[in-house]
Every structure is written in C-alpha cells, then in structure tokens.
N, C-alpha and C. Protein backbone atom coordinates (compact mmCIF):
# COMPACT_ATOMS: atom_id res chain seq x y z
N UNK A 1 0.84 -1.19 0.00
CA UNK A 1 0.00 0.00 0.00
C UNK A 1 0.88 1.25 0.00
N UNK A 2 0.56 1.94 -0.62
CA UNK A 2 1.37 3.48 -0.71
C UNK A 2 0.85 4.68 0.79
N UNK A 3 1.28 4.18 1.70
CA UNK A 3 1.23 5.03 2.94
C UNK A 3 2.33 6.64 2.42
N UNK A 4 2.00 7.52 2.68
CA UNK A 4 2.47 8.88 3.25
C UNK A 4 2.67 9.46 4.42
N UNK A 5 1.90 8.24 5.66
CA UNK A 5 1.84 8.85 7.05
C UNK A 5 2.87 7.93 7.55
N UNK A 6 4.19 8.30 8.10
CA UNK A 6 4.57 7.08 8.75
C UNK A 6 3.99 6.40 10.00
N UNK A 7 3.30 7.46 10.63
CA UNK A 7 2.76 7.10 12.25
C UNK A 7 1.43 5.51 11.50
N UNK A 8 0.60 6.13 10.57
CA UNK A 8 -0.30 4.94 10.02
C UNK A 8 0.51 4.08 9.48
N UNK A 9 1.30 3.76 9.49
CA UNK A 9 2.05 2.61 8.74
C UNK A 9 2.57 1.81 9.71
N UNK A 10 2.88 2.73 11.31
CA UNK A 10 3.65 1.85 12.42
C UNK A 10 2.13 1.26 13.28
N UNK A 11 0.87 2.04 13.20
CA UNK A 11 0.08 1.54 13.48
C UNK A 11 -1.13 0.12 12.91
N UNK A 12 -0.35 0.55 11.23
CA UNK A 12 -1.06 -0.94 10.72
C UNK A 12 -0.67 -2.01 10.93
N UNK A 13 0.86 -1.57 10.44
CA UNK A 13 1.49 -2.87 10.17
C UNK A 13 2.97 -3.10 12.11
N UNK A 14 3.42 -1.99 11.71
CA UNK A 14 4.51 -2.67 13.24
C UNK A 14 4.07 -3.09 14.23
N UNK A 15 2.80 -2.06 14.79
CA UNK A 15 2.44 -2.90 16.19
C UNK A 15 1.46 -4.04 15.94
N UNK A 16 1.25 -4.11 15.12
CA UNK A 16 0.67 -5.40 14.90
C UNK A 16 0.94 -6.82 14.39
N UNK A 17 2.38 -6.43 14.34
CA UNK A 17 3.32 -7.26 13.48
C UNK A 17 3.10 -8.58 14.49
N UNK A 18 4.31 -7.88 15.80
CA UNK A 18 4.20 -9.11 16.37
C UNK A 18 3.43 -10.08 16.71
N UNK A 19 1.88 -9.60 16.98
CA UNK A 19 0.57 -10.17 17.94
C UNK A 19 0.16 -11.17 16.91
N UNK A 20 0.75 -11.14 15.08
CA UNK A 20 0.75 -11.23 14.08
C UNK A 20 1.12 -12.66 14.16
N UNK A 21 2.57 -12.64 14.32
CA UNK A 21 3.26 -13.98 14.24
C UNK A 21 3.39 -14.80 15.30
N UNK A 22 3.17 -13.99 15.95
CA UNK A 22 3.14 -14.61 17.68
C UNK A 22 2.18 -15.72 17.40
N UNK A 23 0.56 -15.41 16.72
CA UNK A 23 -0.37 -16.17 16.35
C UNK A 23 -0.12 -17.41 15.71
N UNK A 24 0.67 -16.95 14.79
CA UNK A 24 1.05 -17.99 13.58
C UNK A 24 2.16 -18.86 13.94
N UNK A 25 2.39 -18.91 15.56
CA UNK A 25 3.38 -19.78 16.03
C UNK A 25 4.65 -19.48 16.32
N UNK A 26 5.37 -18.50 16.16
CA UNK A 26 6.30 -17.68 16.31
C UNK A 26 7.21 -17.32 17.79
N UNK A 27 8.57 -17.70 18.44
CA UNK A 27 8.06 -16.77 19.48
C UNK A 27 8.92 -15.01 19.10
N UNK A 28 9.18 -14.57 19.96
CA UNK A 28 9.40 -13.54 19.78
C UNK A 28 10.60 -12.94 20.99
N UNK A 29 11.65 -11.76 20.81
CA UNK A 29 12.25 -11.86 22.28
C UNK A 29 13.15 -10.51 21.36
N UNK A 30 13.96 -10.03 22.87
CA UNK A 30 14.76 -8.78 22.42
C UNK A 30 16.27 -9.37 22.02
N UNK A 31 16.56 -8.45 20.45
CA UNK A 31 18.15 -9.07 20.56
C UNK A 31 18.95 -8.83 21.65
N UNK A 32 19.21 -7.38 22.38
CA UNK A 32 19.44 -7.33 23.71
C UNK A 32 18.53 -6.55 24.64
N UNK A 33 18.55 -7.17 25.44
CA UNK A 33 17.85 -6.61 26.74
C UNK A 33 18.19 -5.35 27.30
N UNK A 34 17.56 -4.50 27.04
CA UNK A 34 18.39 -3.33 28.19
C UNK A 34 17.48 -2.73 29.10
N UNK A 35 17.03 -2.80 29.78
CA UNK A 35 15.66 -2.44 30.90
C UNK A 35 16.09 -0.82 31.59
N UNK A 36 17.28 -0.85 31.63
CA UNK A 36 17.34 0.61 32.44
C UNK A 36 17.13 1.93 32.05
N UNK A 37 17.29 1.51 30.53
CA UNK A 37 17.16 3.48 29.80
C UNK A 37 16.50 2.74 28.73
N UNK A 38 16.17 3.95 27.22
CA UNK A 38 15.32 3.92 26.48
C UNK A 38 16.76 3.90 24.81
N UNK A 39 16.16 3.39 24.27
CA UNK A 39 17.44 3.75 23.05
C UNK A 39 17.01 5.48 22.85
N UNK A 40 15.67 6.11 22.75
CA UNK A 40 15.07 6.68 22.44
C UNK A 40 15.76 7.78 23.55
N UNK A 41 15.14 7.97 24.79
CA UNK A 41 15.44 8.57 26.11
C UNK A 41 16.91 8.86 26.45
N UNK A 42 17.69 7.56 26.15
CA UNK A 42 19.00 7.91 26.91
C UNK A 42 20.19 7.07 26.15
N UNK A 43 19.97 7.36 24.27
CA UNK A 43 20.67 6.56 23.50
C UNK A 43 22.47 6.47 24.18
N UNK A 44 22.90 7.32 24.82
CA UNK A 44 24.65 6.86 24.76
C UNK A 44 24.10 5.60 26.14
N UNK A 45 23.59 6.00 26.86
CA UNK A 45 23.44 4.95 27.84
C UNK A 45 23.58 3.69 27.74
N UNK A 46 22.34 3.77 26.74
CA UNK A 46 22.01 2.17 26.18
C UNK A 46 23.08 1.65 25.31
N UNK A 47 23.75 2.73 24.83
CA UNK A 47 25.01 2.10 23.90
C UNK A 47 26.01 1.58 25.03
N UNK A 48 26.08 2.36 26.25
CA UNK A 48 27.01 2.12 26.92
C UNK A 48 26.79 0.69 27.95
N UNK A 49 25.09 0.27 27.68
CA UNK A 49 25.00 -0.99 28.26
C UNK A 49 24.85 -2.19 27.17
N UNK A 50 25.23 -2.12 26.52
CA UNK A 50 24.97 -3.07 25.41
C UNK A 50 24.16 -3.12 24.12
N UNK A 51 23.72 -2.09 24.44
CA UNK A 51 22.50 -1.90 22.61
C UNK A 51 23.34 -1.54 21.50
N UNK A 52 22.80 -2.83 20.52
CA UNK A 52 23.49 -2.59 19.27
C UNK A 52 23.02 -1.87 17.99
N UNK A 53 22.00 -0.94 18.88
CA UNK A 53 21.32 0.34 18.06
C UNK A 53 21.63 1.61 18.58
N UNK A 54 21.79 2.49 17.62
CA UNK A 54 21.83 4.40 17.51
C UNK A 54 21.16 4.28 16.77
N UNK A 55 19.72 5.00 16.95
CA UNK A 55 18.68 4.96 16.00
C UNK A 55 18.82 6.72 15.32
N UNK A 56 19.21 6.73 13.97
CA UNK A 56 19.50 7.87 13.48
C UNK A 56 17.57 8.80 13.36
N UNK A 57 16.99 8.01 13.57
CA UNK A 57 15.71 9.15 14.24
C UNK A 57 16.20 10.51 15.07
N UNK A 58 17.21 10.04 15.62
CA UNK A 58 17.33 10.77 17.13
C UNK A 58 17.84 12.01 17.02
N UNK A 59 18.89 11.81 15.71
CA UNK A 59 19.78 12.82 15.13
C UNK A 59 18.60 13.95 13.68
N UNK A 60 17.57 13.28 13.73
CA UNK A 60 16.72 13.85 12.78
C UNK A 60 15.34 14.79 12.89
N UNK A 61 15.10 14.56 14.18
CA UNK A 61 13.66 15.36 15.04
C UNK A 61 14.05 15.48 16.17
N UNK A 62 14.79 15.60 16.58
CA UNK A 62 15.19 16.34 18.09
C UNK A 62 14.51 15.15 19.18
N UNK A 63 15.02 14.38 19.31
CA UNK A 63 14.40 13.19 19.85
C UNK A 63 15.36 13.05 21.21
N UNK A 64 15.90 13.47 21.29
CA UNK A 64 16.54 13.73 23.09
C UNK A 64 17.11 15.29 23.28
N UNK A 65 17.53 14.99 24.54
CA UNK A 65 17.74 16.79 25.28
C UNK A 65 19.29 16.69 24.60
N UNK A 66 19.85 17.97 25.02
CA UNK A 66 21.13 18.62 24.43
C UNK A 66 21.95 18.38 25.02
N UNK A 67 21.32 17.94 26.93
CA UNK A 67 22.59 16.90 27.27
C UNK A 67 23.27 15.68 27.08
N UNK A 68 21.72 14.76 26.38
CA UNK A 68 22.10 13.64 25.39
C UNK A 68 22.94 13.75 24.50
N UNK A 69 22.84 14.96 24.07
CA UNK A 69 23.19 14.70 22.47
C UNK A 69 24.91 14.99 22.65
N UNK A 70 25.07 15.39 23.88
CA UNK A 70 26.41 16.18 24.19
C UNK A 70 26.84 14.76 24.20
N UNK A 71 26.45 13.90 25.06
CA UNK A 71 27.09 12.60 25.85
C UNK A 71 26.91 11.97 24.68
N UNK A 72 26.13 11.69 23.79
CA UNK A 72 26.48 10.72 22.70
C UNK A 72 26.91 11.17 21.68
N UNK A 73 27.12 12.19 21.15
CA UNK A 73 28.46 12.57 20.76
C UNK A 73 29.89 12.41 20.75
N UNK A 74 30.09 12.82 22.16
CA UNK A 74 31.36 12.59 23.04
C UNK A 74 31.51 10.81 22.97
N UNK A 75 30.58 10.15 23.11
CA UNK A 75 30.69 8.69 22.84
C UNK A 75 30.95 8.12 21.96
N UNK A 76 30.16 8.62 20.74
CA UNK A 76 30.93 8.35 19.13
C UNK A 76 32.12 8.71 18.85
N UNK A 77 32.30 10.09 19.35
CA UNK A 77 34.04 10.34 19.27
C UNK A 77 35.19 9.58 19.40
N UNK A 78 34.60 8.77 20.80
CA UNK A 78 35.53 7.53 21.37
C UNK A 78 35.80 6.34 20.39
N UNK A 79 34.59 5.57 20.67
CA UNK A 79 33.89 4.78 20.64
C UNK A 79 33.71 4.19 18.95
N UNK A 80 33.40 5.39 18.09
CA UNK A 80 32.58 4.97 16.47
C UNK A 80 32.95 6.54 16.03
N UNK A 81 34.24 6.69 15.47
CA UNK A 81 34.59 8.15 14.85
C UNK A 81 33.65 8.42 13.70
N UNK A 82 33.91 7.17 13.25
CA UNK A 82 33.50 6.82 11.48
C UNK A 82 31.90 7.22 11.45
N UNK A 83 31.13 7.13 12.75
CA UNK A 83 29.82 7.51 12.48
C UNK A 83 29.85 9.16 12.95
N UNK A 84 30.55 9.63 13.44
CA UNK A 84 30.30 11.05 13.31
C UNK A 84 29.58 12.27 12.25
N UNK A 85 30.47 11.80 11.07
CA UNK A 85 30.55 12.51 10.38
C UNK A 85 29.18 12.28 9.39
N UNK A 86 28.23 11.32 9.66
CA UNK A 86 27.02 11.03 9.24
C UNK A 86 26.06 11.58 10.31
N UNK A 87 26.20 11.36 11.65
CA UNK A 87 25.58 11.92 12.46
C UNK A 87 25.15 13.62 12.01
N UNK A 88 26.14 14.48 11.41
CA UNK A 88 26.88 15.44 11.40
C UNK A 88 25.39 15.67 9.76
N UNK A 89 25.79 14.75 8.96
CA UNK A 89 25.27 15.51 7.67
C UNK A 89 23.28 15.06 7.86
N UNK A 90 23.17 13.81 8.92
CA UNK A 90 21.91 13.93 8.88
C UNK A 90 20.92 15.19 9.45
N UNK A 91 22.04 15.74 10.68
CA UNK A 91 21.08 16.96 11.13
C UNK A 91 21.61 18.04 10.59
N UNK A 92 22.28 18.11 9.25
CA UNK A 92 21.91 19.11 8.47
C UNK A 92 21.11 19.01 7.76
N UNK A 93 20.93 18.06 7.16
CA UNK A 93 19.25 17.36 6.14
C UNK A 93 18.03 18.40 6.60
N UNK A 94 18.20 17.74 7.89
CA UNK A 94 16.46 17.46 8.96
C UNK A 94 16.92 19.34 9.62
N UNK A 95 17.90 20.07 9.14
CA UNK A 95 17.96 21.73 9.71
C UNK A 95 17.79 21.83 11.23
N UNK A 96 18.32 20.50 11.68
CA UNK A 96 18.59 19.89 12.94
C UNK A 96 20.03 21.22 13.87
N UNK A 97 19.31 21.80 14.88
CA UNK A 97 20.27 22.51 15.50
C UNK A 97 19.93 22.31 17.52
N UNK A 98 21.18 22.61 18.08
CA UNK A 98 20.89 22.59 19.35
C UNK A 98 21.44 23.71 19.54
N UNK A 99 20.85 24.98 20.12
CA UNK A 99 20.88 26.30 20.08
C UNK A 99 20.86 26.37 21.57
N UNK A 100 22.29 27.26 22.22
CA UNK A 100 21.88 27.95 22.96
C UNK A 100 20.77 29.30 23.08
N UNK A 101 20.25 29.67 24.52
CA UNK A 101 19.33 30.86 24.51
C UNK A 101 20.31 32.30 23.05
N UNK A 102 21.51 32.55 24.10
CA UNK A 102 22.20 33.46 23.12
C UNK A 102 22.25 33.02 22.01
N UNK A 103 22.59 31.88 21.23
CA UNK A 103 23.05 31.58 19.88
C UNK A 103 21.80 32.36 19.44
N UNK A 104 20.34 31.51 19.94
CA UNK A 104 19.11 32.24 19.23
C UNK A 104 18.76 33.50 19.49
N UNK A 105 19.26 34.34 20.59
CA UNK A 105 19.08 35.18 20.31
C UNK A 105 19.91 36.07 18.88
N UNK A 106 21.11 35.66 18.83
CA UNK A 106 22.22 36.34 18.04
C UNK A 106 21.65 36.38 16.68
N UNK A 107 21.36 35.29 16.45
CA UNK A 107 20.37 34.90 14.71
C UNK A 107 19.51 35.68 14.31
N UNK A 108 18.64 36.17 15.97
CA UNK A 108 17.47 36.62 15.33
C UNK A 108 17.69 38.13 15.41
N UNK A 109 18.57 38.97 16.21
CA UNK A 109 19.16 40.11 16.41
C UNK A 109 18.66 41.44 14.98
N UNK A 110 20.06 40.37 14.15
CA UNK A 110 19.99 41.52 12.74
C UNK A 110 18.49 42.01 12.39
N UNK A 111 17.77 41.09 12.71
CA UNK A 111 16.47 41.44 11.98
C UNK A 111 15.53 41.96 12.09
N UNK A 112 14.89 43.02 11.88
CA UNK A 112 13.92 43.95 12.44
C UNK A 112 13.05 43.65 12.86
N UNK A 113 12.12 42.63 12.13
CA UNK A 113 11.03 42.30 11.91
C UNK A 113 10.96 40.81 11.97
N UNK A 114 10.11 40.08 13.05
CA UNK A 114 10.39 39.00 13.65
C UNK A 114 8.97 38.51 13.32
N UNK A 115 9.28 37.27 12.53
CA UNK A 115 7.44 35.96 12.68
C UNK A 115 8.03 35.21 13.58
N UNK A 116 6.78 34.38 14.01
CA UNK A 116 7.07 33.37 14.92
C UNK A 116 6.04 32.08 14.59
N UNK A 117 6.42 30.97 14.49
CA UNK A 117 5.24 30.16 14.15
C UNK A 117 5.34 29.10 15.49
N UNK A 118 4.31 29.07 16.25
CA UNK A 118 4.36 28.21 17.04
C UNK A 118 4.92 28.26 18.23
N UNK A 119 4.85 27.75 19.55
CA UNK A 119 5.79 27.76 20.66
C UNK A 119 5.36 29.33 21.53
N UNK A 120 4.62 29.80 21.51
CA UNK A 120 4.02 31.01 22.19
C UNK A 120 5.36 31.62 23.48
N UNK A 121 4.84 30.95 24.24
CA UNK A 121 5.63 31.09 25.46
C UNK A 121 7.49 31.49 25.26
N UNK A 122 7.81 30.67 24.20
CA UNK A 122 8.89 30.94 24.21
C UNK A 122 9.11 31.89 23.17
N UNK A 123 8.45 32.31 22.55
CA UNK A 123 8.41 33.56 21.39
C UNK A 123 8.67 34.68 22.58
N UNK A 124 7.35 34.59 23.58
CA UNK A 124 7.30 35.76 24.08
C UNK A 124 8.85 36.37 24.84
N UNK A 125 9.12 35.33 25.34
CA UNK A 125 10.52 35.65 25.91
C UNK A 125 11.99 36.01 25.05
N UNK A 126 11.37 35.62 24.07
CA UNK A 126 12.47 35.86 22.77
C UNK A 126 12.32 37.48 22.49
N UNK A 127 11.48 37.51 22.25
CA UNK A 127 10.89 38.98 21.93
C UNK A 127 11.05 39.95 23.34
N UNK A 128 11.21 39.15 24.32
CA UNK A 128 11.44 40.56 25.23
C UNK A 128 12.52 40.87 25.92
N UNK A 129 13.55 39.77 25.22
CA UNK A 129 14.90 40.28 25.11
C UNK A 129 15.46 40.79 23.67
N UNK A 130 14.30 40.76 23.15
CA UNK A 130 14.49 42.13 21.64
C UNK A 130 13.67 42.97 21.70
N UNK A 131 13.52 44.02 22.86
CA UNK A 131 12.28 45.14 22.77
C UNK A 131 12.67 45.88 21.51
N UNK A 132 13.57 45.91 20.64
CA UNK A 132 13.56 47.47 19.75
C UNK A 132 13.55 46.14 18.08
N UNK A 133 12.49 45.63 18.41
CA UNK A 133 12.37 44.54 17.22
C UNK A 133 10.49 44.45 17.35
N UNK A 134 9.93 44.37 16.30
CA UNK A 134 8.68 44.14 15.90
C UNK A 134 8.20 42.65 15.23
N UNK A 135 7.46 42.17 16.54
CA UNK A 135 6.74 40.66 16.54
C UNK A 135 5.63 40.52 15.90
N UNK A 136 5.70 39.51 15.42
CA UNK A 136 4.32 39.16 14.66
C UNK A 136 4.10 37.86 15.21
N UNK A 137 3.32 37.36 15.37
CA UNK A 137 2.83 35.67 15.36
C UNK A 137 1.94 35.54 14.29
N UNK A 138 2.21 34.23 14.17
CA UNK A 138 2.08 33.61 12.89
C UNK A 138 0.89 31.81 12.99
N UNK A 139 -0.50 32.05 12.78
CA UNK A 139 -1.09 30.93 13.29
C UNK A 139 -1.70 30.28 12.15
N UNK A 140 -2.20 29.27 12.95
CA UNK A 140 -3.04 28.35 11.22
C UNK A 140 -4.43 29.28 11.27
N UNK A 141 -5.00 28.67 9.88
CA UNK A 141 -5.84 29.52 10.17
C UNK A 141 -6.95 28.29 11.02
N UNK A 142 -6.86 27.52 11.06
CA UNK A 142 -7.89 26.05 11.81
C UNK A 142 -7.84 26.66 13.41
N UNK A 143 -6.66 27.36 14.07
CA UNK A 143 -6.57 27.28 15.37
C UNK A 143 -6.22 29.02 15.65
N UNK A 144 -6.66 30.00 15.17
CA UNK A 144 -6.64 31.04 15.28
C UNK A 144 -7.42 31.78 16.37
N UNK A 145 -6.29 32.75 16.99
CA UNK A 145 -6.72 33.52 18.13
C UNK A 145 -6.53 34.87 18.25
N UNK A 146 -6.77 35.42 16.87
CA UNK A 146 -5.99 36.93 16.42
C UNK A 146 -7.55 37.80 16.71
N UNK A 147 -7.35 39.04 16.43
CA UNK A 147 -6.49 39.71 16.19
C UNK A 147 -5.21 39.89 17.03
N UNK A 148 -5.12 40.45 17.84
CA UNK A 148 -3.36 40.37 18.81
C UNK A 148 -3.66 39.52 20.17
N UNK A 149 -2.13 39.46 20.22
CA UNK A 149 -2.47 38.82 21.57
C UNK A 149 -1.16 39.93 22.46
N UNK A 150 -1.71 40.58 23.35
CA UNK A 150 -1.11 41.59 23.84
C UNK A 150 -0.90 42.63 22.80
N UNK A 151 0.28 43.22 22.47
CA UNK A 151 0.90 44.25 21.68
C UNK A 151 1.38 43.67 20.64
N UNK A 152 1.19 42.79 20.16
CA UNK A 152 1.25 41.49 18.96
C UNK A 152 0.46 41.44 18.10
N UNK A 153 0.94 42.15 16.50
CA UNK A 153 0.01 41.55 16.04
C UNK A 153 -0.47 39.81 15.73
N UNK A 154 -1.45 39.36 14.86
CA UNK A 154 -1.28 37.65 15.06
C UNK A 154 -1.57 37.75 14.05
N UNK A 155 -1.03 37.05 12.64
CA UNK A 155 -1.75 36.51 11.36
C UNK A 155 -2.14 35.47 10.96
N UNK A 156 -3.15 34.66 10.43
CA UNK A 156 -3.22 33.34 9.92
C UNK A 156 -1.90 33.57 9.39
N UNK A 157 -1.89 31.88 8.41
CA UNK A 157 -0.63 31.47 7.68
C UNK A 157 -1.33 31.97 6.35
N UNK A 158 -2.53 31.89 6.30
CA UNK A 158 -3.19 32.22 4.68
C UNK A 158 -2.92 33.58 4.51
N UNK A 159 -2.27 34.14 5.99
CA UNK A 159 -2.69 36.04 5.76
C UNK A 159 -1.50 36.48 5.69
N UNK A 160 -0.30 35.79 5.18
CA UNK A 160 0.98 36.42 5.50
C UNK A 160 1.38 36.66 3.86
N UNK A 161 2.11 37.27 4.04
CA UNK A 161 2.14 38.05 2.32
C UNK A 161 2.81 37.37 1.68
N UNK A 162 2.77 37.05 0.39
CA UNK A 162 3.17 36.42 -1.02
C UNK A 162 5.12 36.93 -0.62
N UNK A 163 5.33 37.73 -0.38
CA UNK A 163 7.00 37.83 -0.06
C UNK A 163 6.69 38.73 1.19
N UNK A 164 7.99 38.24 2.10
CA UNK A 164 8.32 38.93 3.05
C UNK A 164 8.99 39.67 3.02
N UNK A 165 8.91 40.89 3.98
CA UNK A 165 9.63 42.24 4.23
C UNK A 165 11.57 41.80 3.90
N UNK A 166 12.51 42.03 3.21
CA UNK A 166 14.01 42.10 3.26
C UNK A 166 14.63 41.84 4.68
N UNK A 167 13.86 42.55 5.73
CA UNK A 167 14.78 42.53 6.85
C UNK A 167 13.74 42.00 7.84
N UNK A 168 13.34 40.74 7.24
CA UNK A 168 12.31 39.92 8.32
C UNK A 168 12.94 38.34 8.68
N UNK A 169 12.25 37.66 9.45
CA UNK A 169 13.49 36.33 9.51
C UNK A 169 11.92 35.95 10.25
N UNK A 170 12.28 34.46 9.98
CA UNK A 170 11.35 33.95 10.11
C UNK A 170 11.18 32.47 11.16
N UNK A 171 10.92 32.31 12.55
CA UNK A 171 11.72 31.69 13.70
C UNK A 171 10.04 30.21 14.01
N UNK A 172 10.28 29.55 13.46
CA UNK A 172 9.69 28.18 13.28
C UNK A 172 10.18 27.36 14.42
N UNK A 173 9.03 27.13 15.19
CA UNK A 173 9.33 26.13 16.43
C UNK A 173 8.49 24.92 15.59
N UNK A 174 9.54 23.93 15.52
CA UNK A 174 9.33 22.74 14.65
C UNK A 174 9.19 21.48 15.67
N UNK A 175 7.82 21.18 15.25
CA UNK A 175 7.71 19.51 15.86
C UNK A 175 7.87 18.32 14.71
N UNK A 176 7.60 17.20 15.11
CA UNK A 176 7.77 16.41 14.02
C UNK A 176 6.56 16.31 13.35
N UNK A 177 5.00 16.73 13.71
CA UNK A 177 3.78 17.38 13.44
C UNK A 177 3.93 17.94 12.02
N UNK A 178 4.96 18.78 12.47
CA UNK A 178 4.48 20.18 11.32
C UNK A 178 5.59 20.44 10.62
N UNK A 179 6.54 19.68 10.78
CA UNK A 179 7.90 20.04 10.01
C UNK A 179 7.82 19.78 8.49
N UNK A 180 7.79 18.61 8.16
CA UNK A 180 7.99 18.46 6.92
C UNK A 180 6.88 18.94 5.81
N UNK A 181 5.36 19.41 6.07
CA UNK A 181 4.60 20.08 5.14
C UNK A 181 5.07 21.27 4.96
N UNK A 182 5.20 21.86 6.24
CA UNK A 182 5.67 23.59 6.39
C UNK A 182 6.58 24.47 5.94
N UNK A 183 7.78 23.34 5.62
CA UNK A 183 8.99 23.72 5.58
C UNK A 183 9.10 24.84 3.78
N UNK A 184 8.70 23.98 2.96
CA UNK A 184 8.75 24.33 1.49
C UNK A 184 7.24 25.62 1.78
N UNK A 185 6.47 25.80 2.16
CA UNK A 185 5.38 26.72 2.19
C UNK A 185 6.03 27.99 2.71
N UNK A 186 6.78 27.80 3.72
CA UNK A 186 7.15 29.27 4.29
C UNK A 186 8.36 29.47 3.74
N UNK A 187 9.65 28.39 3.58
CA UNK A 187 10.94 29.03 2.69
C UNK A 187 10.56 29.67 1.30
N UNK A 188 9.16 29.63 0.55
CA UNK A 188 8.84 29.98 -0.41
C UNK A 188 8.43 31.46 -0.32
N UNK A 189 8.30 31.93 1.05
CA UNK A 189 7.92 33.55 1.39
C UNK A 189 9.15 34.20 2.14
N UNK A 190 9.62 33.05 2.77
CA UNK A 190 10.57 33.89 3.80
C UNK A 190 12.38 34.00 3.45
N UNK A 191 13.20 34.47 2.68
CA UNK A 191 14.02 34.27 2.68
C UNK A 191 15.21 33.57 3.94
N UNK A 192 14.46 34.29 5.06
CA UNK A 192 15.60 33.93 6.36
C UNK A 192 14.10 33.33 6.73
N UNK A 193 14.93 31.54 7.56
CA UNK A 193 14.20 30.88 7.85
C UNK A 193 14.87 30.76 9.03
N UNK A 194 14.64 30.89 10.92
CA UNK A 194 15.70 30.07 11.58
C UNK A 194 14.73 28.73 12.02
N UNK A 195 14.88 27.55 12.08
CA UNK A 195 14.35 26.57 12.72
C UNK A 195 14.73 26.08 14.24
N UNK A 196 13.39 26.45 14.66
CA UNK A 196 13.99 25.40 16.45
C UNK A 196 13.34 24.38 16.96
N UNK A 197 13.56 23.26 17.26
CA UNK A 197 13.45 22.13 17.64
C UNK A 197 13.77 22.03 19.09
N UNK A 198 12.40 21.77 19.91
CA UNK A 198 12.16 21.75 21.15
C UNK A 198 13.22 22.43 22.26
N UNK A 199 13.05 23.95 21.50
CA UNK A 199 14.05 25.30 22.94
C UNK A 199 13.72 25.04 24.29
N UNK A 200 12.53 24.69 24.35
CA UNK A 200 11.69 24.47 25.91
C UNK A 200 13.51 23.59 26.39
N UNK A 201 13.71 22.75 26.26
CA UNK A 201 14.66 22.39 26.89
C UNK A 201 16.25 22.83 27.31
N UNK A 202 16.27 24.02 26.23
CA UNK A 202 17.30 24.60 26.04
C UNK A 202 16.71 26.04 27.54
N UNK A 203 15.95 25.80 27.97
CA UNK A 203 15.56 27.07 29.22
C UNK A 203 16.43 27.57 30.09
N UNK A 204 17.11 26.73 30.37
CA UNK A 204 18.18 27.18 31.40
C UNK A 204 19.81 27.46 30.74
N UNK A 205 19.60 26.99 29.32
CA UNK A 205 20.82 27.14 28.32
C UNK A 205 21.39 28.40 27.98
C-alpha cells in the first residue's frame, strides 16, 4: 500500500506485526535486553550498556535533550569516529540545530522584523529580550486567536504576504507534526528561515 503517514504505517502494520506472528506460532524476544534506559530517552546509555542500536531518528527530530546529544556525541568520538561525520550531515538534512538561549538570540538580532510560528511562550521571551524589534505571530488559520495577543500583532498562515519584508526572519518552532509540510510553504515567502526544535529544553541554556 502506498502510505504517506509514517505514524499509520507503524500503526497498521509494526504494532501489529508481532501479535501477528506470535499467532502464527512464532516466538518472539529482544536481541538485547536493556531495561534501564530507552534507546530513544538515553541513546549513549544504552550504547554504553549493550544496545546494538543508535537509532539515526534521534539525530533527525530532536528526539533527546542537548545533554544527550552532548554525551552521545562525546561517545561516538571515542567509541565509532566513522559515524560522526554522518551523524553530522543527517542533522543538516532534517535543519537539525541545538541552540543555545544566546546563539538564538544572536540569529534573530539583525532582523527587524520578527514571525514566529508556534511555541508562544517561548516567542514571548524571545521577543522581550528584543524590545527594539517588531513581533508578529504567525497561526493556522484552523486554530486562530488573532487579532493580537497583547501588543502582537497575530496573522493566519493564509494572511501572511506572497514575499516577506528584506529585513524579516522567520523563527519556526518545529515539531515532528508540522515540520515536513511547512517547511517548502514558508521558505517559499521567507528568505531567512531560523528553525527550532524543542528550545523548551534549552531554558536554562
């Protein structure tokens, strides 16, 4: 079948795989066991207890914190040099970044004129360590709460203009939801795109 959703594809066919063959006589079991961490949650861990997986998901949607990514890094370094440098070009693919607070602020600095798609809370704080910069938020139009919200203006996505202002930049809090439709719709208006992938964790960064 020609699926487009991967989530419907792990729900037709993976989790049902096993209950699948299990039926048909099968048994079933882990190549290794690792009960204490998650490959997902705490990948250098699990490498460091025996898992013979790095699931390159992890390196592609922001799928652990920045202290993970520090420690399994530092682990490949040791450990698997040779996978570095793939680690390296997949989260440039996926516009994969782990941003300090300053880095993001520094990016978004030059630019006068600030969108924001998504992530409210942390817009707001972005923006109010740029008081001499002009915010916009940026919503669907399905889940719209405009006209402003405070001293903000708010636009649908249908209401944002065919080209953007020269000295506008455009700051996308990306889930794995909304990343990959969005991406080609707004680089097609916005020349400066920055992408962030779950800052909430970067809070104290």
């Amino acid at each position: 079948m020609n699926f487009t959703d991967v989530n419907y594809l792990i729900s037709i066919y993976e989790i049902r795989l096993t209950k699948y063959l299990e039926s048909a006589g099968f048994r079933w079991g882990g190549v290794q066991e690792v009960k204490e961490c998650s490959i997902y949650g705490n990948p250098c861990l699990s490498l460091r207890l025996g898992a013979p997986v790095l699931k390159k998901k992890m390196f592609r949607d922001h799928g652990m914190s920045y202290e993970n990514y520090l420690q399994t890094l530092s682990y490949l370094e040791c450990e698997a040099p040779d996978l570095v440098p793939f680690v390296h070009a997949c989260m440039e693919r996926h516009h994969l970044r782990y941003l300090t607070n300053e880095e993001i602020l520094e990016r978004i600095r030059p630019f006068q004129k600030v969108y924001f798609y998504g992530l409210k809370v942390w817009s707001y704080y972005l923006m109010s360590e740029l008081k001499d910069k002009e915010g916009v938020f940026v919503e669907s139009d399905e889940c719209y709460h405009g006209p402003k919200q405070g001293d903000w203006r708010v636009l649908r996505k249908s209401e944002l203009p065919s080209q953007a202002p020269a000295n506008s930049v455009l700051v996308v809090f990306l889930s794995k939801r909304n990343a990959g439709a969005l991406r080609n719709e707004l680089e097609n208006i916005f020349h400066n795109v920055l992408y962030l992938y779950d800052p909430v964790s970067l809070w104290n960064g």
